[in-house]
PDB file of N, CA and C in Angstrom:
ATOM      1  N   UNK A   1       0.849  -1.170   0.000  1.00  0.00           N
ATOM      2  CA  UNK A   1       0.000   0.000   0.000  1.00  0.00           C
ATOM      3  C   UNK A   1       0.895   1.233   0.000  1.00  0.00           C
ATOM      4  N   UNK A   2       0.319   1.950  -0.907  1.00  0.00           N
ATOM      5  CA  UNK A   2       1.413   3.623  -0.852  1.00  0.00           C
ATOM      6  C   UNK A   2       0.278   3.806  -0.937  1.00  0.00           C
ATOM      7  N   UNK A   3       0.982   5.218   0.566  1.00  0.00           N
ATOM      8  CA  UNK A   3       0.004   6.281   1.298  1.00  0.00           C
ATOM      9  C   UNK A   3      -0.009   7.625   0.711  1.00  0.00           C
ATOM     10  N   UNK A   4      -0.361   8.381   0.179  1.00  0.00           N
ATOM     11  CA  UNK A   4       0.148   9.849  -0.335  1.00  0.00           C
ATOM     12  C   UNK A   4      -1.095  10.725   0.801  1.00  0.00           C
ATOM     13  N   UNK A   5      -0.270  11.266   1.252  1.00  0.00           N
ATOM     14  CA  UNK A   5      -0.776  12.414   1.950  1.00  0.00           C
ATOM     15  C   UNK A   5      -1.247  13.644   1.562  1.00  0.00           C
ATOM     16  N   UNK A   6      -2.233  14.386   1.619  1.00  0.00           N
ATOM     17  CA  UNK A   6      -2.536  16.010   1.266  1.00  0.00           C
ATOM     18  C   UNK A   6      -1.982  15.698  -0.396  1.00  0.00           C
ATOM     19  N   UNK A   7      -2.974  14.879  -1.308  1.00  0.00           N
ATOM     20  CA  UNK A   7      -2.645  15.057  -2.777  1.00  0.00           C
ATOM     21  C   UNK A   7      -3.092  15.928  -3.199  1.00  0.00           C
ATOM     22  N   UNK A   8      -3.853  16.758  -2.737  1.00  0.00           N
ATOM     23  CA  UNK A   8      -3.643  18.165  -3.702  1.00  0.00           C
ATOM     24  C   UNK A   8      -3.172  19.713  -3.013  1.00  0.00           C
ATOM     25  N   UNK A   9      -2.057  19.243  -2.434  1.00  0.00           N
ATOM     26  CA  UNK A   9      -1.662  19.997  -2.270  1.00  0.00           C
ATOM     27  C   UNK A   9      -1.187  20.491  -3.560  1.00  0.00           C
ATOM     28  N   UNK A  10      -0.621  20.012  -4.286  1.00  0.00           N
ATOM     29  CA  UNK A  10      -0.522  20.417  -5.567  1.00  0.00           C
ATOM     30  C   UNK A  10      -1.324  19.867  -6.703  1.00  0.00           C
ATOM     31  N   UNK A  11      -1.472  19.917  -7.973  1.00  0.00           N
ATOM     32  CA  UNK A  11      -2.451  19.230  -9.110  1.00  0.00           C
ATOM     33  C   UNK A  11      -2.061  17.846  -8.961  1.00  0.00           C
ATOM     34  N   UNK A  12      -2.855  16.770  -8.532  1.00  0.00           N
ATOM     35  CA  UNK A  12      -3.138  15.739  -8.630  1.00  0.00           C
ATOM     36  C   UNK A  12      -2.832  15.298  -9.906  1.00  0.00           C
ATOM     37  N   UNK A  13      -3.535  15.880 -10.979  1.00  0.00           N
ATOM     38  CA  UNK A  13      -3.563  14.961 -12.119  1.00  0.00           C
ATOM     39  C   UNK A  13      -2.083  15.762 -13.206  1.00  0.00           C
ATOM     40  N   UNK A  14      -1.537  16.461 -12.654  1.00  0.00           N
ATOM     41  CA  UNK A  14      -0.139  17.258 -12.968  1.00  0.00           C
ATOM     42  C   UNK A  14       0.748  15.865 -12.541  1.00  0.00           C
ATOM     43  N   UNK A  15       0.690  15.580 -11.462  1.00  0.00           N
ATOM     44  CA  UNK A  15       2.124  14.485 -10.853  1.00  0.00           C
ATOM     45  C   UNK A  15       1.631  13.345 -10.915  1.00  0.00           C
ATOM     46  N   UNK A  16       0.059  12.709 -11.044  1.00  0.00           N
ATOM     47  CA  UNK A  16      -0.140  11.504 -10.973  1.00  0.00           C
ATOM     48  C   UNK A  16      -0.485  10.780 -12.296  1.00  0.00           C
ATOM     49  N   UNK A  17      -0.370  11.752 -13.264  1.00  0.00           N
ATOM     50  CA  UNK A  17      -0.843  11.057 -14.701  1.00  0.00           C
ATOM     51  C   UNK A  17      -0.318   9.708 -15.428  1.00  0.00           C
ATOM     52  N   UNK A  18       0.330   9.933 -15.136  1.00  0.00           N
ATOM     53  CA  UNK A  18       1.452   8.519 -15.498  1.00  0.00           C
ATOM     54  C   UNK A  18       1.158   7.570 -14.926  1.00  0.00           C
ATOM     55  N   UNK A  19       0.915   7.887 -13.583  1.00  0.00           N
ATOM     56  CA  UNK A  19       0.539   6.125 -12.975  1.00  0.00           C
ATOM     57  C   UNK A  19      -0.953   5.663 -13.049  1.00  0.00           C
ATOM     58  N   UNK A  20      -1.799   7.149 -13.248  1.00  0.00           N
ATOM     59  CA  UNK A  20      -3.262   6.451 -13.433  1.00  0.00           C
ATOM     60  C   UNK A  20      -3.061   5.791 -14.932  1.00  0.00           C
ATOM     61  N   UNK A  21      -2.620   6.386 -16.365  1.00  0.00           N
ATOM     62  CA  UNK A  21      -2.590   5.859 -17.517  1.00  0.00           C
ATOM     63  C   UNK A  21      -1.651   4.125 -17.252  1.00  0.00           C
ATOM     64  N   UNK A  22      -0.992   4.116 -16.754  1.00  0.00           N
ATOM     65  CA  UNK A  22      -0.459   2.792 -16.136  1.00  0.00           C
ATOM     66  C   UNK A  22      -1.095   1.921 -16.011  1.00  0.00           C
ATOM     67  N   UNK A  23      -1.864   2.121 -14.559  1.00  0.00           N
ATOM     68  CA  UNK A  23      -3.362   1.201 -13.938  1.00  0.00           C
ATOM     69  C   UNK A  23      -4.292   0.741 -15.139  1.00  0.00           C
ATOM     70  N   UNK A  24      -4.554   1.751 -15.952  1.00  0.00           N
ATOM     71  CA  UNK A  24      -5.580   1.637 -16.522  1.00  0.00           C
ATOM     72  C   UNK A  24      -5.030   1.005 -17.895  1.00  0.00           C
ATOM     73  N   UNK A  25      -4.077   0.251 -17.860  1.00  0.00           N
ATOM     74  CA  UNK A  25      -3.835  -0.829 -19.201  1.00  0.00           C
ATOM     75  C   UNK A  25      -4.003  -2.040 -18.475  1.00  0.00           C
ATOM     76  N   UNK A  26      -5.211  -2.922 -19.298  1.00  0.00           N
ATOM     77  CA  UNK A  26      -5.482  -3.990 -19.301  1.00  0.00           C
ATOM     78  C   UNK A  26      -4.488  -5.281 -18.865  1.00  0.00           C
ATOM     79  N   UNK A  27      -3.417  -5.415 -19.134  1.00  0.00           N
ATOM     80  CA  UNK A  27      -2.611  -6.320 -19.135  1.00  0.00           C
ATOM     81  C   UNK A  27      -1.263  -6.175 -18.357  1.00  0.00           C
ATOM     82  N   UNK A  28      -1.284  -6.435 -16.931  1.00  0.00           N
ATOM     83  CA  UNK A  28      -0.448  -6.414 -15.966  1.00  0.00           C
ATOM     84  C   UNK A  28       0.651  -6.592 -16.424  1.00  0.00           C
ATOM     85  N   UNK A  29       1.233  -6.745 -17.162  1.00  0.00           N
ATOM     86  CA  UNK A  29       2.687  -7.065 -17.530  1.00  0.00           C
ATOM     87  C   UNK A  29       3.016  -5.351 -18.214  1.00  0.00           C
ATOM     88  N   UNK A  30       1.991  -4.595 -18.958  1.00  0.00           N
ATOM     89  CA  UNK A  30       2.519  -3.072 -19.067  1.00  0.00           C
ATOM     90  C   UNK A  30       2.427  -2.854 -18.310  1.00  0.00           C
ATOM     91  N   UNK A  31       2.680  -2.897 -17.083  1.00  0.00           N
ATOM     92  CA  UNK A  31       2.579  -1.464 -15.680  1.00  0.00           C
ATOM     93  C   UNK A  31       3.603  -1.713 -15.644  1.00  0.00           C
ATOM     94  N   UNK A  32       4.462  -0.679 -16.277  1.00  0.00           N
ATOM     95  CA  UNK A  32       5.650  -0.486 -15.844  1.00  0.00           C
ATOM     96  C   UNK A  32       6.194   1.003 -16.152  1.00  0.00           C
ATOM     97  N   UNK A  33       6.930   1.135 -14.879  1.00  0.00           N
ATOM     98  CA  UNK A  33       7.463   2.537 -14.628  1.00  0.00           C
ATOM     99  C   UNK A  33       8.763   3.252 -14.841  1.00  0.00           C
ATOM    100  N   UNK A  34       9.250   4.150 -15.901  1.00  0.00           N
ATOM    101  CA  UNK A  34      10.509   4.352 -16.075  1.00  0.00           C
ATOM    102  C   UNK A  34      10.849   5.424 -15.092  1.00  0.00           C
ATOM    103  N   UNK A  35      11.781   4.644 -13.928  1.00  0.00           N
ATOM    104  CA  UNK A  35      12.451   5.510 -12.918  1.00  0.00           C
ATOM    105  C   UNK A  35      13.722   6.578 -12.996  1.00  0.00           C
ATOM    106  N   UNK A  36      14.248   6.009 -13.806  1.00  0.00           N
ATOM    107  CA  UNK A  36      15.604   6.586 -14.290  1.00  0.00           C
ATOM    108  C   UNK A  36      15.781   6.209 -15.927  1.00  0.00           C
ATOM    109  N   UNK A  37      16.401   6.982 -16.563  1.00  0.00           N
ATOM    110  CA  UNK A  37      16.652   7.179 -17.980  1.00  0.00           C
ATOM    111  C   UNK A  37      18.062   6.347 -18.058  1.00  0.00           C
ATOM    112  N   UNK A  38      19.275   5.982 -17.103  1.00  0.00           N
ATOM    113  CA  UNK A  38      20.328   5.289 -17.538  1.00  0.00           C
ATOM    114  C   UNK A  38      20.290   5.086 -16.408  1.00  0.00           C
ATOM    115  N   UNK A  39      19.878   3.734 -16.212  1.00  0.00           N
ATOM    116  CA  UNK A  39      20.149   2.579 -15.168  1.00  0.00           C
ATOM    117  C   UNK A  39      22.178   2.231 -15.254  1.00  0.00           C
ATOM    118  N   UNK A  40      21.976   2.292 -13.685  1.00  0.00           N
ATOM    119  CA  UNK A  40      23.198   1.787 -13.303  1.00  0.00           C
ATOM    120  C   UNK A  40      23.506   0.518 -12.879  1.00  0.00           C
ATOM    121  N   UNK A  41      24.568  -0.634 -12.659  1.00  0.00           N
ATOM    122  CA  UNK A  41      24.785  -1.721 -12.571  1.00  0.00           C
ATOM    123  C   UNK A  41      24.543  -2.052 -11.159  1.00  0.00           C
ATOM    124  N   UNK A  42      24.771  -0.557 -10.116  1.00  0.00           N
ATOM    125  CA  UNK A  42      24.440  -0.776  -8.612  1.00  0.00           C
ATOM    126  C   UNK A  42      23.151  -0.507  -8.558  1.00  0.00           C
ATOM    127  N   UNK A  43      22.288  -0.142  -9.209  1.00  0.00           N
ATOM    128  CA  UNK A  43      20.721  -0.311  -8.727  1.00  0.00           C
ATOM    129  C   UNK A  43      19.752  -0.817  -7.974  1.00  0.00           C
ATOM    130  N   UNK A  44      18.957  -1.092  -7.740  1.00  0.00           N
ATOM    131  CA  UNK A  44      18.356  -1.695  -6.370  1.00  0.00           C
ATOM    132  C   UNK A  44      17.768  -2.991  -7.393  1.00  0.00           C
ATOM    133  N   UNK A  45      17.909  -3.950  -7.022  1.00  0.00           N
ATOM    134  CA  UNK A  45      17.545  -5.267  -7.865  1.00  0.00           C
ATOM    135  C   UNK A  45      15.626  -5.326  -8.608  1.00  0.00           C
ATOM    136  N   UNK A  46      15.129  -5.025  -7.693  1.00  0.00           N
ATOM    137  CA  UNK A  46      13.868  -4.509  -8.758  1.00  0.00           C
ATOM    138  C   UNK A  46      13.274  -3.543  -9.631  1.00  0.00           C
ATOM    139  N   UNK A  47      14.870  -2.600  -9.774  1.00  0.00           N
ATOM    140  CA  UNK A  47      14.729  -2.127 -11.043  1.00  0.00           C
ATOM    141  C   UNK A  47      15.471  -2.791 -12.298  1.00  0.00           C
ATOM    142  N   UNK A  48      14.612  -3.046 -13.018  1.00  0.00           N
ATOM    143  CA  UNK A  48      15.042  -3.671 -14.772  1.00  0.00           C
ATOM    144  C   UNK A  48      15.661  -2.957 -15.878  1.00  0.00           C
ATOM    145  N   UNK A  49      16.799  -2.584 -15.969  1.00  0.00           N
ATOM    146  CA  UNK A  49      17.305  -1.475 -16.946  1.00  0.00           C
ATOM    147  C   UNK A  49      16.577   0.022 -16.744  1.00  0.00           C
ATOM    148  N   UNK A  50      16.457   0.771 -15.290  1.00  0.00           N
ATOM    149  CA  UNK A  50      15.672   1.690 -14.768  1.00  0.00           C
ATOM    150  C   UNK A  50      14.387   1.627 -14.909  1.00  0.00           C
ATOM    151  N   UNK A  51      13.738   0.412 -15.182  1.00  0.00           N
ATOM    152  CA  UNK A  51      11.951   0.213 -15.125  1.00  0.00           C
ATOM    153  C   UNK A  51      11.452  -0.555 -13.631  1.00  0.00           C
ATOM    154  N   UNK A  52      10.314  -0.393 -13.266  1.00  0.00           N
ATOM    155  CA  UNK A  52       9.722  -0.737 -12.502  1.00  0.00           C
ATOM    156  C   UNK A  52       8.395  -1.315 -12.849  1.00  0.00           C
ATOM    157  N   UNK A  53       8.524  -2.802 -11.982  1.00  0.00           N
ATOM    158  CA  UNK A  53       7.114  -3.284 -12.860  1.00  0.00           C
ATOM    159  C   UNK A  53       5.989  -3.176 -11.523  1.00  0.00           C
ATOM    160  N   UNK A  54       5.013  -2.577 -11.999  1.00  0.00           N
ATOM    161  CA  UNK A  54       4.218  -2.147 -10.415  1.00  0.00           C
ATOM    162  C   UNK A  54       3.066  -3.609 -10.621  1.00  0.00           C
ATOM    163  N   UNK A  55       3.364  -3.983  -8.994  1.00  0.00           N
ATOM    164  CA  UNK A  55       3.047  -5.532  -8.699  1.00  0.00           C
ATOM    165  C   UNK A  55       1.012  -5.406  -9.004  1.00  0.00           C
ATOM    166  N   UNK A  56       0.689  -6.346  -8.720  1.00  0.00           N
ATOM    167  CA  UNK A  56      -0.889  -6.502  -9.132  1.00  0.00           C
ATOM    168  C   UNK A  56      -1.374  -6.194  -7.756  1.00  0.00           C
ATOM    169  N   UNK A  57      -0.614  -6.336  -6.702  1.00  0.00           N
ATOM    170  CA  UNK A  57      -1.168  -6.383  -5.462  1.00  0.00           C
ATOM    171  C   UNK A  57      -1.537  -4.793  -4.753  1.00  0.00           C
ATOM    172  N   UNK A  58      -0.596  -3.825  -5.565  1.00  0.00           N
ATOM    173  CA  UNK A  58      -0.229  -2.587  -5.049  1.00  0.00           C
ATOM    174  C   UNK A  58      -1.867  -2.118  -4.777  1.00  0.00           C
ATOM    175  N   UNK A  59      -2.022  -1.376  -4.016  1.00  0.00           N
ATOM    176  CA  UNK A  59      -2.594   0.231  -3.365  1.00  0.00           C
ATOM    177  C   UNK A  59      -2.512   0.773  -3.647  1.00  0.00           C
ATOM    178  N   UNK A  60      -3.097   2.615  -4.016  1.00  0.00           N
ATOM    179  CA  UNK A  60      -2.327   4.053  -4.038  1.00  0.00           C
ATOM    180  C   UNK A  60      -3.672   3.876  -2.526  1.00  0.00           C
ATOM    181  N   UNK A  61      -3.489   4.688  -1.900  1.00  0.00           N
ATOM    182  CA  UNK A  61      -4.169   5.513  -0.960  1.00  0.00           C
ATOM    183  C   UNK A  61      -4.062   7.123  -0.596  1.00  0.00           C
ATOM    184  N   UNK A  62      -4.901   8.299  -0.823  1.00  0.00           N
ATOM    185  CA  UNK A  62      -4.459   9.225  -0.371  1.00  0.00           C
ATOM    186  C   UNK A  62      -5.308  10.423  -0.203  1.00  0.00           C
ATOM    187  N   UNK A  63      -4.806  11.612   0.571  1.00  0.00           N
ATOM    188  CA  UNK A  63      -5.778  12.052   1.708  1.00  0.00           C
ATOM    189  C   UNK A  63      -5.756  13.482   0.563  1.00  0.00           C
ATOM    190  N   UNK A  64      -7.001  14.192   1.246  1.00  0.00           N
ATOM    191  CA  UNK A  64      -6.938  15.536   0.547  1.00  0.00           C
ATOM    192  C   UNK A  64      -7.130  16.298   1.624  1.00  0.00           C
ATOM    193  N   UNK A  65      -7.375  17.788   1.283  1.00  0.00           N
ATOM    194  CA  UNK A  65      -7.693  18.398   2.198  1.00  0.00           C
ATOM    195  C   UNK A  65      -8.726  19.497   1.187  1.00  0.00           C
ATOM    196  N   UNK A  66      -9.406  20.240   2.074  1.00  0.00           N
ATOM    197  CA  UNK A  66     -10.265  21.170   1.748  1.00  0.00           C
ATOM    198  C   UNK A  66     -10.575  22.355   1.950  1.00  0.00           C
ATOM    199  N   UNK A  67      -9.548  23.412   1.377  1.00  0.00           N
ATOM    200  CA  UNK A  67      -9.473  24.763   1.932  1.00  0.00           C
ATOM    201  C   UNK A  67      -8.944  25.744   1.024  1.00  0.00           C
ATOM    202  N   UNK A  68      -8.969  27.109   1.687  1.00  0.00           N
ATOM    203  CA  UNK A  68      -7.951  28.172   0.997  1.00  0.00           C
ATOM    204  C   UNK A  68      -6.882  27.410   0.152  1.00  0.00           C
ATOM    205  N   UNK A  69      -5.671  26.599   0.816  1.00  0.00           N
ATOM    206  CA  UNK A  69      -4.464  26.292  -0.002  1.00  0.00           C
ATOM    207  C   UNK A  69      -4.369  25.147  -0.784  1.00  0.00           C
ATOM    208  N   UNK A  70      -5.583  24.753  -1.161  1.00  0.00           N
ATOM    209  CA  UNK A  70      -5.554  23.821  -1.942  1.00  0.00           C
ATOM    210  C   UNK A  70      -5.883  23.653  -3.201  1.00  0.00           C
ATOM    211  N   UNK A  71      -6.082  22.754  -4.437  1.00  0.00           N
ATOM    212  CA  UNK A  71      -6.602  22.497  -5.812  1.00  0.00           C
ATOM    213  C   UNK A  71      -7.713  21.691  -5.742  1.00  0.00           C
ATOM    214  N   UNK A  72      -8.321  21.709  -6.154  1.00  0.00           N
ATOM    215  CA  UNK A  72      -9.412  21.268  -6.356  1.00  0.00           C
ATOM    216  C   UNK A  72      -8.906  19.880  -7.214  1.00  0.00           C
ATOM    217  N   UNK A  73      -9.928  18.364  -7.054  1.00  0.00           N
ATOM    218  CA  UNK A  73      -9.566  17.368  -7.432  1.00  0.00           C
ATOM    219  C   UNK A  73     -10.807  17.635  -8.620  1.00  0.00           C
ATOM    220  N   UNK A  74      -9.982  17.080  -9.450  1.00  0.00           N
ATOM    221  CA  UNK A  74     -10.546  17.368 -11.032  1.00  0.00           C
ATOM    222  C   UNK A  74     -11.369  15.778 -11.241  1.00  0.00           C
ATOM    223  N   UNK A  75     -12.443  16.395 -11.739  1.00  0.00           N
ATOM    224  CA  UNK A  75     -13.255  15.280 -12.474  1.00  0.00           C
ATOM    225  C   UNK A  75     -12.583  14.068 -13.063  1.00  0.00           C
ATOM    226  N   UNK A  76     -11.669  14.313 -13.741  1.00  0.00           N
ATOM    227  CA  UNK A  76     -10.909  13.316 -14.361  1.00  0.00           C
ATOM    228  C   UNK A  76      -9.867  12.620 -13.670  1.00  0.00           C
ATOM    229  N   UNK A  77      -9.718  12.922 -12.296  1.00  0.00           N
ATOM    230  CA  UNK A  77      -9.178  11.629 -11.688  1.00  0.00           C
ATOM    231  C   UNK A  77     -10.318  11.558 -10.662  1.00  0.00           C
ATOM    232  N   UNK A  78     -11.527  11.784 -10.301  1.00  0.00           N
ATOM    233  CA  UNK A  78     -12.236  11.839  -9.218  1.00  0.00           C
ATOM    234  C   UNK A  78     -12.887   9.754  -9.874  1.00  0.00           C
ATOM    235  N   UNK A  79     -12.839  10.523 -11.869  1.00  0.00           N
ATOM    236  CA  UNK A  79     -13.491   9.193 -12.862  1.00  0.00           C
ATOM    237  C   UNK A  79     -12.581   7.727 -12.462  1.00  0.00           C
ATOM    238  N   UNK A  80     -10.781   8.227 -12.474  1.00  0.00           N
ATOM    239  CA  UNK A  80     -10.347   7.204 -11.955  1.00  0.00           C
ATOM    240  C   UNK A  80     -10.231   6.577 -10.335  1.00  0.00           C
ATOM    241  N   UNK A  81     -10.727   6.743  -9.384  1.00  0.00           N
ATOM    242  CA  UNK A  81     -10.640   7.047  -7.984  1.00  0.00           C
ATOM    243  C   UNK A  81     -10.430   5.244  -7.961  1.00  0.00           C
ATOM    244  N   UNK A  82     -12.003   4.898  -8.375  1.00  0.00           N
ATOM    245  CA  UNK A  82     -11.831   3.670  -7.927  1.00  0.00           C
ATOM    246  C   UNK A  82     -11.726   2.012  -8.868  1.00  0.00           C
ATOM    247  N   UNK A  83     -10.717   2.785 -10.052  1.00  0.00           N
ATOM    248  CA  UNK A  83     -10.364   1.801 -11.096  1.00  0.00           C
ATOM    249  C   UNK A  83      -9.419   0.196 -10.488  1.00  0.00           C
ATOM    250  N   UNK A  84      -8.759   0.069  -9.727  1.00  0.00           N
ATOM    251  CA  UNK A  84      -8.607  -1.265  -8.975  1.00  0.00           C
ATOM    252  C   UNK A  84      -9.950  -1.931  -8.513  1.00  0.00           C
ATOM    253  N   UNK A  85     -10.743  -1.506  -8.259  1.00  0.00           N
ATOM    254  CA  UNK A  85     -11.769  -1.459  -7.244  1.00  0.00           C
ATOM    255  C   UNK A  85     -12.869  -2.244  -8.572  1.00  0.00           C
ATOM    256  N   UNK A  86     -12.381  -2.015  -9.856  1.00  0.00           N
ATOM    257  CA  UNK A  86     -13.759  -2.480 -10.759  1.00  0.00           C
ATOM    258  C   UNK A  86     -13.041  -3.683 -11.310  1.00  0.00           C
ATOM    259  N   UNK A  87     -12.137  -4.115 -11.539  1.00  0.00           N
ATOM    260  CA  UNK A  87     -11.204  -4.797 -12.264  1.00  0.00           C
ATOM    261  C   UNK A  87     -11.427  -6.134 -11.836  1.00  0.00           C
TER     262      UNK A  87
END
């Protein structure tokens, strides 16, 4: 489970686009995440030539808040909220 705290504190769908378009391919073997552009030989062993394959089991979880300093959560990820959840 990854927790994200206060996600809009900044645009939600600004920093999270990539991983909702991720989720939302059919076939678990594309979820995968390019972490780094030139993978190094000391890398952490579950990265694959700087990719990350995000497991079937994963979570996102995360909190908002509702005030003066915040963004408003946009329709278009409010649509993806609960795409694990239908699958």
């Amino acid at each position: 489970m990854v927790i994200l705290d206060e996600m809009n504190i900044a645009r939600v769908e600004y920093y999270f686009a990539e991983m909702l378009s991720i989720l939302e391919m059919p076939a678990h073997d594309e979820w995968i995440v390019e972490i780094v552009a030139a993978p190094w030989p000391d890398d952490p062993k579950h990265l694959d030539h700087g990719k990350l394959t995000i497991p079937d089991n994963i979570w996102y979880v995360g909190t908002a808040n509702n005030d003066d300093s915040t963004f408003a959560i946009t329709d278009k990820v409010y649509d993806r909220l609960h795409l694990r959840y239908h699958r």
